[in-house]
Protein backbone atom coordinates (compact mmCIF):
# COMPACT_ATOMS: atom_id res chain seq x y z
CA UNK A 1 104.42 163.55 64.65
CA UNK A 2 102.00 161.14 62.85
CA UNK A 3 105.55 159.89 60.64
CA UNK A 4 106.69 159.20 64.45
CA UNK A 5 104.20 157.31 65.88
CA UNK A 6 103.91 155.28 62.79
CA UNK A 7 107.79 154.41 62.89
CA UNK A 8 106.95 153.36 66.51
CA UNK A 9 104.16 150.77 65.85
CA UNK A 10 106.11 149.05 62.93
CA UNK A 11 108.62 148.52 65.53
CA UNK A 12 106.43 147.08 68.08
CA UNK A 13 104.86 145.22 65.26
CA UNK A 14 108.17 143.91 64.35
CA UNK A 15 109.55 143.28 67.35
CA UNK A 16 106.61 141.14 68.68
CA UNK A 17 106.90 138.97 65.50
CA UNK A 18 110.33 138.45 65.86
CA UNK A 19 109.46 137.58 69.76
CA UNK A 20 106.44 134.89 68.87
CA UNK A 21 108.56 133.41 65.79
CA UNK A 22 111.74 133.11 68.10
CA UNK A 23 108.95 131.79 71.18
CA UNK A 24 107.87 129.20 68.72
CA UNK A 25 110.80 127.81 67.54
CA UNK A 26 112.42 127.21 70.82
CA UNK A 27 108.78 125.39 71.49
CA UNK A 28 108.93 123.67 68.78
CA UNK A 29 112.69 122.32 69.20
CA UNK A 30 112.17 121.47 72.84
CA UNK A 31 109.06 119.28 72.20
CA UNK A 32 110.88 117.80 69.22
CA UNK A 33 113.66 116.49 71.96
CA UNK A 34 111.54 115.92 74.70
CA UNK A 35 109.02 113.67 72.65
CA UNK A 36 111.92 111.31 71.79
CA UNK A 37 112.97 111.04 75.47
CA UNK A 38 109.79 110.42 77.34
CA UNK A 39 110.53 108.40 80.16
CA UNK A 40 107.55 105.07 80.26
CA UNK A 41 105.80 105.10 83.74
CA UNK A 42 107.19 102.17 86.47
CA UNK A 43 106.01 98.73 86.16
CA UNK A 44 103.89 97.00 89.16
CA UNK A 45 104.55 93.50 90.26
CA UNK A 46 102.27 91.21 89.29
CA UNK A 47 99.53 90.98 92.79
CA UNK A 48 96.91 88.23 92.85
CA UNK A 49 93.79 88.71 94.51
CA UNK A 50 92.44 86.76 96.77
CA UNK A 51 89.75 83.75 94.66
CA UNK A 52 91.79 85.20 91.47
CA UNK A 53 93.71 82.95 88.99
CA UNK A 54 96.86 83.63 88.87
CA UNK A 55 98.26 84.32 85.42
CA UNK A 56 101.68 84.12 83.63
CA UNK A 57 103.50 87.68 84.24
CA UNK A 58 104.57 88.61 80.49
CA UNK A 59 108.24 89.61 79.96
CA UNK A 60 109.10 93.06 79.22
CA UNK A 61 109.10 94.38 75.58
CA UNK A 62 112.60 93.83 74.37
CA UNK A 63 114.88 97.24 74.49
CA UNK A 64 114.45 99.69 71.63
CA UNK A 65 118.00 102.05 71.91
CA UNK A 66 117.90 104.67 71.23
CA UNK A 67 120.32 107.30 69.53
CA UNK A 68 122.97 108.84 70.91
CA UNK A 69 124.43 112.22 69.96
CA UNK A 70 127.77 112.61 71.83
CA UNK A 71 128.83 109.53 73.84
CA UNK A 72 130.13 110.13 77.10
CA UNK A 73 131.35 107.81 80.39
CA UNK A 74 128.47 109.51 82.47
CA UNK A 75 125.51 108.82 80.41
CA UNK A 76 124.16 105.64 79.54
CA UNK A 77 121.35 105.13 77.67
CA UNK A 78 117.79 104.17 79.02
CA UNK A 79 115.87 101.50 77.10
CA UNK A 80 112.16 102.08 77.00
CA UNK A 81 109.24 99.33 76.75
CA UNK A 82 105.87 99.24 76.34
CA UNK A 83 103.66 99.84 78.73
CA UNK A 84 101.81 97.21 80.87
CA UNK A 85 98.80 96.76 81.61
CA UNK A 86 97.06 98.56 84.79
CA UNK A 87 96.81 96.45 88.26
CA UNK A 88 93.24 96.49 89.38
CA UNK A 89 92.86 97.79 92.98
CA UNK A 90 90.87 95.49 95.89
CA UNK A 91 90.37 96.64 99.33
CA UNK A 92 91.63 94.11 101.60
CA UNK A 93 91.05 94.22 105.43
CA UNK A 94 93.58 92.07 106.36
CA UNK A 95 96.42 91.85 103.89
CA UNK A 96 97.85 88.60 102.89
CA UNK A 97 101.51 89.25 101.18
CA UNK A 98 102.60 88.06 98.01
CA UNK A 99 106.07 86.98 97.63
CA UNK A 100 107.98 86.82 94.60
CA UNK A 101 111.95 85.34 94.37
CA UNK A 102 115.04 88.50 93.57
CA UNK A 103 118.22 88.41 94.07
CA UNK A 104 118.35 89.74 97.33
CA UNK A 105 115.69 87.89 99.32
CA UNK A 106 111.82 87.54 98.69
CA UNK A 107 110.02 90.27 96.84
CA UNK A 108 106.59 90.56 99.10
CA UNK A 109 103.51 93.04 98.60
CA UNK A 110 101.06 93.95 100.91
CA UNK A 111 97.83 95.49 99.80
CA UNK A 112 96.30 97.99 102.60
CA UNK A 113 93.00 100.12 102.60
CA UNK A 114 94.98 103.28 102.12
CA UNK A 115 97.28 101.81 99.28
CA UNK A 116 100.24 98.68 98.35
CA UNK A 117 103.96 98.87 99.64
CA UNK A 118 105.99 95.93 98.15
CA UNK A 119 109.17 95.08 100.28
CA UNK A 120 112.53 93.53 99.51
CA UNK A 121 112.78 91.02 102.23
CA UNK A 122 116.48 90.16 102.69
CA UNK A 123 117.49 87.89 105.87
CA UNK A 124 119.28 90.91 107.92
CA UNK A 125 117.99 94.55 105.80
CA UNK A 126 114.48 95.62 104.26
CA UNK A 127 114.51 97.58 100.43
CA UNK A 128 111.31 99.17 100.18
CA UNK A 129 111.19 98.48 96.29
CA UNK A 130 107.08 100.80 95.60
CA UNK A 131 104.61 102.13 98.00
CA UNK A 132 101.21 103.21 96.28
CA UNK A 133 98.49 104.96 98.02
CA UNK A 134 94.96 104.45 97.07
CA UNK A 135 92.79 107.06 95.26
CA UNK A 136 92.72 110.27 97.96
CA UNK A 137 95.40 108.76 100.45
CA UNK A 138 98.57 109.98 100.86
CA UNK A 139 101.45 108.49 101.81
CA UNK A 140 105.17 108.86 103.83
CA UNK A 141 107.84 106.86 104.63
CA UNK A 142 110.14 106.66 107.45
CA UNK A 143 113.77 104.17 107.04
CA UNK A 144 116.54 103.42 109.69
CA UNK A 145 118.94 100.52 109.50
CA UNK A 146 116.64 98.49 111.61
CA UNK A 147 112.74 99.65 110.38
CA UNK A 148 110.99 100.87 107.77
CA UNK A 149 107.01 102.50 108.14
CA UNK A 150 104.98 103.47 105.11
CA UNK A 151 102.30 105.44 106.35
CA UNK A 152 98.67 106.46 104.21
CA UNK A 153 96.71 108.71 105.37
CA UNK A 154 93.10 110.17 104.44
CA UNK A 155 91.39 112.81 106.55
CA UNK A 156 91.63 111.20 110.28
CA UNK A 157 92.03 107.49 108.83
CA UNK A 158 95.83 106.21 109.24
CA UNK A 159 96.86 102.98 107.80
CA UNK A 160 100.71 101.56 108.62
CA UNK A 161 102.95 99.19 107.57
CA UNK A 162 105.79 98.75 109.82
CA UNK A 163 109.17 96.65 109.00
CA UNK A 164 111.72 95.66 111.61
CA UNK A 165 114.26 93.74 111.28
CA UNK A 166 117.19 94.29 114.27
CA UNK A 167 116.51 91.53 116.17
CA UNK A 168 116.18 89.11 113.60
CA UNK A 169 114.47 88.22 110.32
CA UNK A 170 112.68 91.21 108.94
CA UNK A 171 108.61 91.15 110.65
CA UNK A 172 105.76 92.90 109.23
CA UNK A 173 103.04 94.60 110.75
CA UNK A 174 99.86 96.11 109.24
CA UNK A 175 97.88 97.93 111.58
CA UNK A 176 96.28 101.60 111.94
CA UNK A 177 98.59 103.26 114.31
């Protein structure tokens, strides 16, 4: 009997270091992979405050590629950059955009109480290229083909900004709705 039970532990014994060596391999392996494709966090447009200086936006950090292990026609590699620097945050109580020029139109952000949505203004369609609520807001978004609303919210404070753009050149309106 005691022959028995002592068959029975070494089993359990060896079967749970089996387990935790096989457990931390596989750990191992996957954070091995995953370390090497860490994806950097999205870039803000450059905002200037209101009295601020503006400043030169820096370029991004040229590409570093990165190796591939099987090419294929679906997959394309993804260049990574440094980091920038974090925007500061201002309240503003009545928003003033900033435009920058793209490709498709003007490139305008509007800084809210409850957070920042920057806009894609083209002459007939809206792109809503980031909305960013403020610390403890959160946030929604609503798109047809003739409006677009971002909407923060916090508690029973509602803060919009509200896009339309089928009769005409795209109009924006801040307001808490």
């Amino acid at each position: 009997m005691r022959r028995g039970l002592v068959n029975g532990l070494v089993h359990v014994l060896a079967w749970s270091l089996a387990t935790g060596a096989a457990v931390t391999l596989s750990w191992w392996g996957v954070h091995t992979v995953m370390t090497g494709t860490a994806y950097d966090p999205p870039r803000a447009l450059p905002i200037a405050a209101a009295g601020a200086t503006a400043r030169e936006a820096t370029p991004p950090a040229p590409a570093t590629p990165r190796p591939e292990s099987s090419p294929s026609p679906s997959s394309t590699p993804r260049p990574t950059r440094s980091p920038s620097p974090a925007p500061t945050r201002t309240a503003a109580t009545s928003p003033s955009p900033t435009t920058s020029a793209s490709p498709s139109g003007q490139v305008k952000s509007y800084a809210t109480d409850g957070g920042r949505v920057v806009l894609d203004l083209a002459p007939d369609y809206v792109t809503l290229v980031s909305a960013t609520p403020g610390t403890g807001w959160a946030m929604q978004v609503w798109k047809t083909d003739s409006w677009l609303r971002v909407e923060f919210t916090k508690d029973t404070d509602k803060v919009s900004v509200i896009c339309t753009w089928h009769d005409g050149a795209p109009r924006v309106d801040i307001g808490n709705y």
